[in-house]
PDB file of N, CA and C in Angstrom:
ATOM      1  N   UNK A   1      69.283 125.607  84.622  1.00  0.00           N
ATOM      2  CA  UNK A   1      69.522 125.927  86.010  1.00  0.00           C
ATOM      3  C   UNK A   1      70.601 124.990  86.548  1.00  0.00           C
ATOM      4  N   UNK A   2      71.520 125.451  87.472  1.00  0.00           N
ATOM      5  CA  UNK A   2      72.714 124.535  87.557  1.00  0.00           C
ATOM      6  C   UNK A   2      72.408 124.240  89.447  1.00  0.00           C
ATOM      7  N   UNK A   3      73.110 123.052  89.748  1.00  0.00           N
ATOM      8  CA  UNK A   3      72.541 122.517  91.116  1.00  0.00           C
ATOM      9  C   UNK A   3      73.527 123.331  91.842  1.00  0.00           C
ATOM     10  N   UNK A   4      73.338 123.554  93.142  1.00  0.00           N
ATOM     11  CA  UNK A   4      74.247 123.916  94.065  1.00  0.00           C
ATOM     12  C   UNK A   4      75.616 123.300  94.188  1.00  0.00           C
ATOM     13  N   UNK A   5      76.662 123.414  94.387  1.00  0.00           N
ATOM     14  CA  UNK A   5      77.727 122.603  94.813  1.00  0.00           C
ATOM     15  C   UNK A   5      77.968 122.700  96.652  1.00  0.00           C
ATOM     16  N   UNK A   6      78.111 121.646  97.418  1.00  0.00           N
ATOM     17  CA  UNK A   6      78.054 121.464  98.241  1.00  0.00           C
ATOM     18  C   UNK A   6      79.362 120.371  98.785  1.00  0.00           C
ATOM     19  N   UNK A   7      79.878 121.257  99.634  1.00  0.00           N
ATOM     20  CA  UNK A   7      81.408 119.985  99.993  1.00  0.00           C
ATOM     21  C   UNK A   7      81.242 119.756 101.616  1.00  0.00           C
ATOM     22  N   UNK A   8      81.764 118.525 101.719  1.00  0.00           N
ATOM     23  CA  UNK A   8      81.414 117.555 103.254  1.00  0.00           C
ATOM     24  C   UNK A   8      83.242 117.218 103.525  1.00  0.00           C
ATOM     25  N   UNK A   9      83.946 118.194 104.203  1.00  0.00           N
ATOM     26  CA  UNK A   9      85.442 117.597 104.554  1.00  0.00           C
ATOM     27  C   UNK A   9      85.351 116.576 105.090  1.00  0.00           C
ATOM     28  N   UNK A  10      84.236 116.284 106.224  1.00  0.00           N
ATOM     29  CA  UNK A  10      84.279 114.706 106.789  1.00  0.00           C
ATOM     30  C   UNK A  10      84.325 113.494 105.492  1.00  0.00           C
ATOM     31  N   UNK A  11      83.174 113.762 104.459  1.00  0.00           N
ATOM     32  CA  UNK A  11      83.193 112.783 103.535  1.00  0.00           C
ATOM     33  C   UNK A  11      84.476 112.793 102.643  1.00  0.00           C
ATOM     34  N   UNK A  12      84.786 114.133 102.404  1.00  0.00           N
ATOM     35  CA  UNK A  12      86.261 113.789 101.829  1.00  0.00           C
ATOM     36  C   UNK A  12      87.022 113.214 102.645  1.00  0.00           C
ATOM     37  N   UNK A  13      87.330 113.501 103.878  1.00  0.00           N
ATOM     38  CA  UNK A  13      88.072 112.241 104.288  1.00  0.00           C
ATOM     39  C   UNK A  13      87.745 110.972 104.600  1.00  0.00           C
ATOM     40  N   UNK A  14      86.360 110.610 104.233  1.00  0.00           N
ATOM     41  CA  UNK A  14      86.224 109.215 104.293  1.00  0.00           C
ATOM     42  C   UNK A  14      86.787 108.645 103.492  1.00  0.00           C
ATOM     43  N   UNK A  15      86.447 109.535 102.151  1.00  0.00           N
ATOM     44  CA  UNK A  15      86.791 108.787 100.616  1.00  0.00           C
ATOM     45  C   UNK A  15      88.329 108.796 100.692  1.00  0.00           C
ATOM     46  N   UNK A  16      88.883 109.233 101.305  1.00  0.00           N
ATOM     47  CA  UNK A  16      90.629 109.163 101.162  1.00  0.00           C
ATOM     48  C   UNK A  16      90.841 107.971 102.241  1.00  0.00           C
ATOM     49  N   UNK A  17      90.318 107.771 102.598  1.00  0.00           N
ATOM     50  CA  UNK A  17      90.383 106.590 103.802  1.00  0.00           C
ATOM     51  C   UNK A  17      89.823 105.367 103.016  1.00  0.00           C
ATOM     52  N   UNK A  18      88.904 105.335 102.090  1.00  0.00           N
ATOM     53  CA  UNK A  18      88.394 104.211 101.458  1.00  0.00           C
ATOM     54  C   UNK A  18      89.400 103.731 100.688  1.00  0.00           C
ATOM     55  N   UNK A  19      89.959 105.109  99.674  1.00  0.00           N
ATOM     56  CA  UNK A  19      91.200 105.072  98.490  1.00  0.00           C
ATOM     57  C   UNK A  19      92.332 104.280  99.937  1.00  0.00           C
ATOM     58  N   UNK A  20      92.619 104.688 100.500  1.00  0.00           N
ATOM     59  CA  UNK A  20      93.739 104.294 101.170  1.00  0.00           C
ATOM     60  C   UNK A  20      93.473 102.776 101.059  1.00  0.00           C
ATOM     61  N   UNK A  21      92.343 102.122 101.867  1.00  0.00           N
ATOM     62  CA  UNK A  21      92.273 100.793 101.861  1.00  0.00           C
ATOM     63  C   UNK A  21      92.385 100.098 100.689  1.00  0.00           C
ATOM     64  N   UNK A  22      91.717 100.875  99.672  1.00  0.00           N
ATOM     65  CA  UNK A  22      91.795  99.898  98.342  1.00  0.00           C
ATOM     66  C   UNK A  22      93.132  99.544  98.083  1.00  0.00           C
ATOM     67  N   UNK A  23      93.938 101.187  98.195  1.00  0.00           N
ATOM     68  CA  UNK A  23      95.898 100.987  98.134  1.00  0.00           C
ATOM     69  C   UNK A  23      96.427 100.285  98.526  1.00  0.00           C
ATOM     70  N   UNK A  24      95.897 100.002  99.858  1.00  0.00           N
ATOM     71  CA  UNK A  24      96.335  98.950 100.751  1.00  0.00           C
ATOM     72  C   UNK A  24      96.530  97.836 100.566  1.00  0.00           C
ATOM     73  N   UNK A  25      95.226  97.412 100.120  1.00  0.00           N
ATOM     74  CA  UNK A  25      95.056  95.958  99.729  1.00  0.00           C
ATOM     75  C   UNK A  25      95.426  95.140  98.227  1.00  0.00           C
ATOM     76  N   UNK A  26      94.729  96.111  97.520  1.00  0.00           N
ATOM     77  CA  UNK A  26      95.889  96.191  96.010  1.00  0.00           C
ATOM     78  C   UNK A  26      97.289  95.552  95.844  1.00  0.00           C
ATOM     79  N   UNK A  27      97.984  96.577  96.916  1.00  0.00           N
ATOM     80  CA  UNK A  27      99.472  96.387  97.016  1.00  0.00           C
ATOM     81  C   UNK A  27     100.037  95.107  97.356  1.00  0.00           C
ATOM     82  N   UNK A  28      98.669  94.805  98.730  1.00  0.00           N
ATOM     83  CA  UNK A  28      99.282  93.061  99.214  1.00  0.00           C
ATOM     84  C   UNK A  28      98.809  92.610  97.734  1.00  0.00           C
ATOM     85  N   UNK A  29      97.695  92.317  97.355  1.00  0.00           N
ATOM     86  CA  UNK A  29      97.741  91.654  96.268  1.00  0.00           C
ATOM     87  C   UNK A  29      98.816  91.405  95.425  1.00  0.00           C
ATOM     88  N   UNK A  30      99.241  92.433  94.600  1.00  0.00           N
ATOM     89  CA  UNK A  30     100.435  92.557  94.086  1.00  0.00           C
ATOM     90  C   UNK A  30     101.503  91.434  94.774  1.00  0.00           C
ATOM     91  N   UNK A  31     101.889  92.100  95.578  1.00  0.00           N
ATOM     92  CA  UNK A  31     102.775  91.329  96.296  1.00  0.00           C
ATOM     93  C   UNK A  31     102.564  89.575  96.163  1.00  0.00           C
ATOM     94  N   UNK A  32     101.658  89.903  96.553  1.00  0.00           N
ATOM     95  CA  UNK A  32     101.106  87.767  96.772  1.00  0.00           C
ATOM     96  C   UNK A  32     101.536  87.606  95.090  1.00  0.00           C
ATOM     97  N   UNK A  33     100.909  88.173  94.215  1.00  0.00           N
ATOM     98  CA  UNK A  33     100.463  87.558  93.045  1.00  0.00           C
ATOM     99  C   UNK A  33     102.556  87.674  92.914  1.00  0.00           C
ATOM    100  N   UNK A  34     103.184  88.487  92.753  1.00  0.00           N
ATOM    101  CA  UNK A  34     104.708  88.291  92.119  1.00  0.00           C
ATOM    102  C   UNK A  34     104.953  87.415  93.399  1.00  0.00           C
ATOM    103  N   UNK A  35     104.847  87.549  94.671  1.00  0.00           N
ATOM    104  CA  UNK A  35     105.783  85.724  95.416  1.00  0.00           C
ATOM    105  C   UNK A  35     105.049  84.489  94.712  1.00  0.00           C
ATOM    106  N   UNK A  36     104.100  84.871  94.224  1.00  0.00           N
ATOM    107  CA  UNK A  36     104.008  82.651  93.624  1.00  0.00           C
ATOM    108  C   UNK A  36     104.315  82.837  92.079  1.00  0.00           C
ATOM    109  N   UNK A  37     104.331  84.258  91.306  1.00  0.00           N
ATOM    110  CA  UNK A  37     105.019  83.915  90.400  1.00  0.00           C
ATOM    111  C   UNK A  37     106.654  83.807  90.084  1.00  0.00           C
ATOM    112  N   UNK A  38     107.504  84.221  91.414  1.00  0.00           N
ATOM    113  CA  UNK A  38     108.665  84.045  91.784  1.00  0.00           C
ATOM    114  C   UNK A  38     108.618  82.797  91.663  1.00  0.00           C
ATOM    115  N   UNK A  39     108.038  82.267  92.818  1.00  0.00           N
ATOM    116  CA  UNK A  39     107.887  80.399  92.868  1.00  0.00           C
ATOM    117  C   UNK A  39     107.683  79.691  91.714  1.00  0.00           C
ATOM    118  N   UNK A  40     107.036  80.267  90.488  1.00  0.00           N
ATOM    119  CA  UNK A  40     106.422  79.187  89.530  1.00  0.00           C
ATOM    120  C   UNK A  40     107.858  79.387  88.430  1.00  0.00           C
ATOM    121  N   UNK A  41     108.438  80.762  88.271  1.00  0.00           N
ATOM    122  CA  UNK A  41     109.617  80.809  88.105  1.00  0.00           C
ATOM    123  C   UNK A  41     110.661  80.155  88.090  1.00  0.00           C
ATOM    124  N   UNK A  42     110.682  79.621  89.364  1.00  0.00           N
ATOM    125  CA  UNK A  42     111.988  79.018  89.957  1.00  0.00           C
ATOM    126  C   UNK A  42     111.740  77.452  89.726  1.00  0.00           C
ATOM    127  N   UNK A  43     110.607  76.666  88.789  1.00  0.00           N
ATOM    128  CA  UNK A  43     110.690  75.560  88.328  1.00  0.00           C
ATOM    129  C   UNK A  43     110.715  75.757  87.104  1.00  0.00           C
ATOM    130  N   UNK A  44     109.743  76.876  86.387  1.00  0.00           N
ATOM    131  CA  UNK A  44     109.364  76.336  84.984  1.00  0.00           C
ATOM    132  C   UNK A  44     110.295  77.283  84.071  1.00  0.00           C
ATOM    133  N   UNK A  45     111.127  76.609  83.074  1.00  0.00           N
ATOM    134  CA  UNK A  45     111.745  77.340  82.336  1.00  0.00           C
ATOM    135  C   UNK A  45     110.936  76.945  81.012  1.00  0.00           C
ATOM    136  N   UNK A  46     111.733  77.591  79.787  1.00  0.00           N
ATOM    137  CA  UNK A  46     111.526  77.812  78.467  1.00  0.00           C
ATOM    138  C   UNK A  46     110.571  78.769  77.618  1.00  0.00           C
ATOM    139  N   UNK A  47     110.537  78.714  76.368  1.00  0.00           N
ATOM    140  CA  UNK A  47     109.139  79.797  75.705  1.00  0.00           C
ATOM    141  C   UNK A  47     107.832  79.950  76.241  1.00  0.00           C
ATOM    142  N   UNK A  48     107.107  78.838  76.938  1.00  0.00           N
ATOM    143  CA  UNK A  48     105.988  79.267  77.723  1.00  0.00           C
ATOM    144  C   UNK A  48     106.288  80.139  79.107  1.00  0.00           C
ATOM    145  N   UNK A  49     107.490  79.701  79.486  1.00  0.00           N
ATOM    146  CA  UNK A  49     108.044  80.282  80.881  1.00  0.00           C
ATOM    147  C   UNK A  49     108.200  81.751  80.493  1.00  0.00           C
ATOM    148  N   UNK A  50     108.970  81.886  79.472  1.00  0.00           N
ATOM    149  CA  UNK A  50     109.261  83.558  78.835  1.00  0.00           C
ATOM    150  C   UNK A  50     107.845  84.329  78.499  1.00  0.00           C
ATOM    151  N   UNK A  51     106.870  83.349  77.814  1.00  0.00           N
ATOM    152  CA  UNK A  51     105.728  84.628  77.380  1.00  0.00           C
ATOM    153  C   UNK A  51     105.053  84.861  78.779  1.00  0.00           C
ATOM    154  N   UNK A  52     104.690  83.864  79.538  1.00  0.00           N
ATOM    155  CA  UNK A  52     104.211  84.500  80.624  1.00  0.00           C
ATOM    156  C   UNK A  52     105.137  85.027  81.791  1.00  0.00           C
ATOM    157  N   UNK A  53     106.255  85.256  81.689  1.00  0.00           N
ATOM    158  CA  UNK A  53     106.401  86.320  82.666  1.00  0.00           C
ATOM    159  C   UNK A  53     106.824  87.897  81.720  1.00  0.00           C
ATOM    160  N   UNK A  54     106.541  88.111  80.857  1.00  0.00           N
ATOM    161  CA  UNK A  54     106.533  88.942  79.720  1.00  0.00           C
ATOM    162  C   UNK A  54     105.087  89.665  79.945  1.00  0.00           C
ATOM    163  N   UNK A  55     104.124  88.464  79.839  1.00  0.00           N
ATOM    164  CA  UNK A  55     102.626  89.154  80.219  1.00  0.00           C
ATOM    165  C   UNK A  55     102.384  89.414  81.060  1.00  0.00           C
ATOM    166  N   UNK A  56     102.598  88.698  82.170  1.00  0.00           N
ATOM    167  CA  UNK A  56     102.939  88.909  83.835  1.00  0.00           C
ATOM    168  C   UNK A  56     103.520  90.365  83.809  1.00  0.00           C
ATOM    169  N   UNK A  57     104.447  90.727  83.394  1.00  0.00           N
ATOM    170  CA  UNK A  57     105.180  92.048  83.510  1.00  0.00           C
ATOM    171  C   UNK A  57     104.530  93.086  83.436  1.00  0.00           C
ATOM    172  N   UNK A  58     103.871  92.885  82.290  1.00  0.00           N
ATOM    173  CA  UNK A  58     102.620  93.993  81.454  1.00  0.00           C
ATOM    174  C   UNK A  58     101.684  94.331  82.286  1.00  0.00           C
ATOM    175  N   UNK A  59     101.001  93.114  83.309  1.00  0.00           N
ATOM    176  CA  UNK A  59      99.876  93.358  84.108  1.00  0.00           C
ATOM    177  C   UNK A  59     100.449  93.978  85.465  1.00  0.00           C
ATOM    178  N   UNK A  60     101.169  93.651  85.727  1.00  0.00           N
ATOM    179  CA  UNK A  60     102.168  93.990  86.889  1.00  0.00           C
ATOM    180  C   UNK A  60     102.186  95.781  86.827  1.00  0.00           C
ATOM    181  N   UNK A  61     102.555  95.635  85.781  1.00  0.00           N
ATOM    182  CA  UNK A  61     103.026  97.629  85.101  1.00  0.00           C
ATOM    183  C   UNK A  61     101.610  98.029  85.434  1.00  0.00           C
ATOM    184  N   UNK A  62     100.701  97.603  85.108  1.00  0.00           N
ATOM    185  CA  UNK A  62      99.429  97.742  84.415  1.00  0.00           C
ATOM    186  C   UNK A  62      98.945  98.287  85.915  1.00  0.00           C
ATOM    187  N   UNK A  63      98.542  97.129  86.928  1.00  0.00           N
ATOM    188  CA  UNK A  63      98.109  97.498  88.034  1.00  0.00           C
ATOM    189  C   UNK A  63      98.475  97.901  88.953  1.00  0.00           C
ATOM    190  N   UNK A  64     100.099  98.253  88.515  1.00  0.00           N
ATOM    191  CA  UNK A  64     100.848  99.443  89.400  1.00  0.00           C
ATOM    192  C   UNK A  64     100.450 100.974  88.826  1.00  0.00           C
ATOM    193  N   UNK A  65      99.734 100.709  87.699  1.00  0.00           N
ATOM    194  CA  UNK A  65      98.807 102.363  87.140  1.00  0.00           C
ATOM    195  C   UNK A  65      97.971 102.658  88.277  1.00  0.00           C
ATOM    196  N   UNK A  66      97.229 101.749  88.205  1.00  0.00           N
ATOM    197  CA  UNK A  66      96.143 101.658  89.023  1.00  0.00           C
ATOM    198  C   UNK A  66      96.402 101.807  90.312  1.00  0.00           C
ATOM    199  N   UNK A  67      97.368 100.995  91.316  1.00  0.00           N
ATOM    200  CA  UNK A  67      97.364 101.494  92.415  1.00  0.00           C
ATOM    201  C   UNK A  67      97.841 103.532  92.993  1.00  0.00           C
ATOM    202  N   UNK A  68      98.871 103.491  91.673  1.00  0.00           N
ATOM    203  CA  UNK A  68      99.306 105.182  91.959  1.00  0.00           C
ATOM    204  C   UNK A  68      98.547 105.926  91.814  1.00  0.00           C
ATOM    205  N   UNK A  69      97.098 105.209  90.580  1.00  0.00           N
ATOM    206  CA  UNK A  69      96.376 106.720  90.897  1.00  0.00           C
ATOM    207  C   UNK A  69      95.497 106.446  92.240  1.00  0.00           C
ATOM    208  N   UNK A  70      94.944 105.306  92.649  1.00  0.00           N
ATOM    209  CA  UNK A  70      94.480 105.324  94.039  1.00  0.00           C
ATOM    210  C   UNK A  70      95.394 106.261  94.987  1.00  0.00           C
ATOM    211  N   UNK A  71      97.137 105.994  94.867  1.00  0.00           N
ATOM    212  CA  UNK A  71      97.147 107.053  96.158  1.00  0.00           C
ATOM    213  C   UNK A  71      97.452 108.499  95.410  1.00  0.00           C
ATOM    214  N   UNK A  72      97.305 108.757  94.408  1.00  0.00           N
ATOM    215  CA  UNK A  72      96.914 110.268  94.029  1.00  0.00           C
ATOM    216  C   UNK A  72      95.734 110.876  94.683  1.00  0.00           C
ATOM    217  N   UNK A  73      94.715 109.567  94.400  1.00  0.00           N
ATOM    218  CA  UNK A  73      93.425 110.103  94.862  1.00  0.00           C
ATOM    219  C   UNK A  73      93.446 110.225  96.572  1.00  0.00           C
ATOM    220  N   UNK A  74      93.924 109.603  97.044  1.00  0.00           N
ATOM    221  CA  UNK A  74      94.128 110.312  98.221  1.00  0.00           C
ATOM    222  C   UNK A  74      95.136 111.712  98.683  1.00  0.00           C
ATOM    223  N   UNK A  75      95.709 111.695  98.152  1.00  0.00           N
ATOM    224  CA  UNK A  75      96.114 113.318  98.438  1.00  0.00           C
ATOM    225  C   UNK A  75      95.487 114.052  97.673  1.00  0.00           C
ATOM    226  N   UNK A  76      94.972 114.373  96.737  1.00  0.00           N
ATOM    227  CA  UNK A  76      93.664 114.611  96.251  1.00  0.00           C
ATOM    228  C   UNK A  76      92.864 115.232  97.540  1.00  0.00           C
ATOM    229  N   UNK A  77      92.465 114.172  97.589  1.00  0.00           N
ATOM    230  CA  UNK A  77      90.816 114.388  98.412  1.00  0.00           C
ATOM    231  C   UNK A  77      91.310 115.030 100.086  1.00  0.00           C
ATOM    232  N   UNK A  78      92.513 114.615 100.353  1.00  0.00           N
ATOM    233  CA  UNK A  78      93.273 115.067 101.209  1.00  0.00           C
ATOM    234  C   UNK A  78      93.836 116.233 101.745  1.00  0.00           C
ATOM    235  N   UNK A  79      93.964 116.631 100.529  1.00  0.00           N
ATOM    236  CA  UNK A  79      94.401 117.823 100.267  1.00  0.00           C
ATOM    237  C   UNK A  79      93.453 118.914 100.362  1.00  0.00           C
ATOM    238  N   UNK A  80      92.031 118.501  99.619  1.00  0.00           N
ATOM    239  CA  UNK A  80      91.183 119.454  98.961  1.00  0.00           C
ATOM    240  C   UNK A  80      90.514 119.389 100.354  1.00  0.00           C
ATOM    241  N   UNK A  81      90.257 118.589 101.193  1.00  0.00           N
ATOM    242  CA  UNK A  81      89.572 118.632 102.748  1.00  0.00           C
ATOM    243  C   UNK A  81      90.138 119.762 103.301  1.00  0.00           C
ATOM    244  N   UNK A  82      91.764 120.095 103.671  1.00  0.00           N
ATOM    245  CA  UNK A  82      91.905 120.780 104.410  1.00  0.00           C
ATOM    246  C   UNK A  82      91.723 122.509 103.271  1.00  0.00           C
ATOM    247  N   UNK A  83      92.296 122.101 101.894  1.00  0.00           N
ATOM    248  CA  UNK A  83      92.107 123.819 101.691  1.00  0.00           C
ATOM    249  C   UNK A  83      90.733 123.956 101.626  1.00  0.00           C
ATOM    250  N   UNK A  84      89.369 123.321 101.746  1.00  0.00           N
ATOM    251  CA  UNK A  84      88.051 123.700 101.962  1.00  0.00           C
ATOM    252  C   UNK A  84      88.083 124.015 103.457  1.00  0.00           C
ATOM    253  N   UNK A  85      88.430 123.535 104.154  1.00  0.00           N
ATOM    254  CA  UNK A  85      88.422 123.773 105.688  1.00  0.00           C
ATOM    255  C   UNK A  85      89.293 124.888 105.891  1.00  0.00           C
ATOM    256  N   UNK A  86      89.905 125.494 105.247  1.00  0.00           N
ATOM    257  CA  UNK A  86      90.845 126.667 105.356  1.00  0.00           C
ATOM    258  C   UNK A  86      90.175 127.862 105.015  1.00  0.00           C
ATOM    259  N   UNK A  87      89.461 127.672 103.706  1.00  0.00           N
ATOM    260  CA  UNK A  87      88.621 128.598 103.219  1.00  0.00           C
ATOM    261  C   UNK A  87      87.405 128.991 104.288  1.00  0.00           C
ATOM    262  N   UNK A  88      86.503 127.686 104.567  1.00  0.00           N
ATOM    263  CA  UNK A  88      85.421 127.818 105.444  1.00  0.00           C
ATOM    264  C   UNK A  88      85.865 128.626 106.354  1.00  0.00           C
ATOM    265  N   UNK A  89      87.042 128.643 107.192  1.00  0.00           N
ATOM    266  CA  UNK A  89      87.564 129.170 108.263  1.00  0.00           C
ATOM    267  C   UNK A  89      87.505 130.756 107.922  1.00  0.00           C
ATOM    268  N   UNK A  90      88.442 131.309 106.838  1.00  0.00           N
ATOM    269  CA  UNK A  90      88.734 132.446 106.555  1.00  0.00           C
ATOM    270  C   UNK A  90      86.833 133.071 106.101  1.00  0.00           C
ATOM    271  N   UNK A  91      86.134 132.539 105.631  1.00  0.00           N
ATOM    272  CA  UNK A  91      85.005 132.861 105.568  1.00  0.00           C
ATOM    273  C   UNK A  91      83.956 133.185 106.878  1.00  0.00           C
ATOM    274  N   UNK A  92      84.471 132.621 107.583  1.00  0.00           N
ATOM    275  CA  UNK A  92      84.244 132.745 108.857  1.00  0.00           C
ATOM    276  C   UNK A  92      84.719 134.097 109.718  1.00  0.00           C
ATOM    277  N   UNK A  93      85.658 134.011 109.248  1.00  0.00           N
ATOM    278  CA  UNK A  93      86.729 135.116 109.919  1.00  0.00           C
ATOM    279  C   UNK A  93      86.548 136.655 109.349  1.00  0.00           C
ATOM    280  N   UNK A  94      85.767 136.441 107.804  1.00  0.00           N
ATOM    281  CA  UNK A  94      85.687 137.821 107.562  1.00  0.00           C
ATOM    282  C   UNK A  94      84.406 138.745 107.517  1.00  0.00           C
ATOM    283  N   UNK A  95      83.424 137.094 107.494  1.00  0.00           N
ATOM    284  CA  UNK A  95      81.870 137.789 107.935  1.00  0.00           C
ATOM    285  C   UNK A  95      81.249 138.557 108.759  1.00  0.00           C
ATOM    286  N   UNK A  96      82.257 138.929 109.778  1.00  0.00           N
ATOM    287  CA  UNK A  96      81.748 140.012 111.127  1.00  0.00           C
ATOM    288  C   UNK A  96      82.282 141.194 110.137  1.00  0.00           C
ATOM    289  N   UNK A  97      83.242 141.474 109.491  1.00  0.00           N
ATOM    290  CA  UNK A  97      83.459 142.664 108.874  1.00  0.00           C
ATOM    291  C   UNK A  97      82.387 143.541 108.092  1.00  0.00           C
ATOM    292  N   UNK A  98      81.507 142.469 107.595  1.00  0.00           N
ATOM    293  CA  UNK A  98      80.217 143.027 106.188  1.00  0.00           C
ATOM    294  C   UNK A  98      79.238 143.362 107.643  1.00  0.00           C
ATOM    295  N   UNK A  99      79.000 143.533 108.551  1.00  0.00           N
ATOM    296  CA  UNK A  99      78.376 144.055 109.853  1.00  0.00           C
ATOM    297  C   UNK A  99      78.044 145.261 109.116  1.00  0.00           C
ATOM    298  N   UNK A 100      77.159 145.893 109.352  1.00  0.00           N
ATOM    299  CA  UNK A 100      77.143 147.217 109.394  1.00  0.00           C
ATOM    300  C   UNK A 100      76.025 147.996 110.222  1.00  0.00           C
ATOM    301  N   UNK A 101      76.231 148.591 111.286  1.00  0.00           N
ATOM    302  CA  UNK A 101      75.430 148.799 112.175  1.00  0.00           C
ATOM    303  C   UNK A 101      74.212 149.736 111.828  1.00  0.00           C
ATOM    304  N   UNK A 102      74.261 150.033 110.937  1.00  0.00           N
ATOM    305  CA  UNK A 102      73.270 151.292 110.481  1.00  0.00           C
ATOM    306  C   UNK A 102      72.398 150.531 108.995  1.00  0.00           C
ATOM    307  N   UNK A 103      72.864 149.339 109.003  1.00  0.00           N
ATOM    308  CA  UNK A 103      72.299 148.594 108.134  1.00  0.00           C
ATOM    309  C   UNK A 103      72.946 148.899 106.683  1.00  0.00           C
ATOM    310  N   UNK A 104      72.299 148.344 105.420  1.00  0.00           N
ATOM    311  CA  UNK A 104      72.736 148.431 104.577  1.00  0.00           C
ATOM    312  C   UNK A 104      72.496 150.293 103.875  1.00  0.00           C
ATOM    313  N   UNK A 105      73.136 151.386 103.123  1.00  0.00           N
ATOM    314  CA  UNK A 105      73.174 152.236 102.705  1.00  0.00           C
ATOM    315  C   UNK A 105      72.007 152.502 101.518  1.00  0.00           C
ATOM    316  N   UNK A 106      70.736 152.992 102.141  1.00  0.00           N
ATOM    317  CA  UNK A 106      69.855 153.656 100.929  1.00  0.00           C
ATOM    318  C   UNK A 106      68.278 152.662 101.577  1.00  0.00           C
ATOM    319  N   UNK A 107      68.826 151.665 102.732  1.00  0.00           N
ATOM    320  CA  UNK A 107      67.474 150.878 103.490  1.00  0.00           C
ATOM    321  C   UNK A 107      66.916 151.068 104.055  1.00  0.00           C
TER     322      UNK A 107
END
């Protein structure tokens, strides 16, 4: 037996509002974390200086994955709010049609 599926546009747009903040904050992160490795940069040279901003790079790439799919997931969920709310609408709009004043045929 399979469960109902049931959609909440308000909760989808919470969850795109949550994704947003995480994006949000992510991003400053980011940010902070490359200005002090700018700074640590701008003293320390040589082969330790090279592997870690090499690995630095990698994680950098890495959790710029991560932030794009956060804002995927908001147009996502963004998206799917209003074409459920579009649908609900048109469902709305066509249910006076199945009316039938004489009731259903053979009842």
């Amino acid at each position: 037996m399979t469960n109902p599926v049931s959609t909440d546009t308000l909760g989808m747009q919470r969850a795109a509002q949550q994704f947003e903040a995480a994006s949000s904050e992510s991003t400053g992160h980011l940010r902070s974390v490359n200005e002090t490795i700018l700074a640590l940069q701008s003293t320390w040279k040589g082969d330790a200086s090279n592997n870690f901003s090499r690995a630095m790079n990698d994680w950098e790439n890495q959790f710029q994955i991560i932030i794009n799919e956060l804002n995927n997931m908001i147009q996502v969920m963004g998206g799917n709010a209003k074409a459920y709310d579009a649908a609900e609408q048109e469902a709305v709009n066509l249910a006076p049609q199945f009316g039938f004043a004489d009731g259903l045929p053979g009842l």
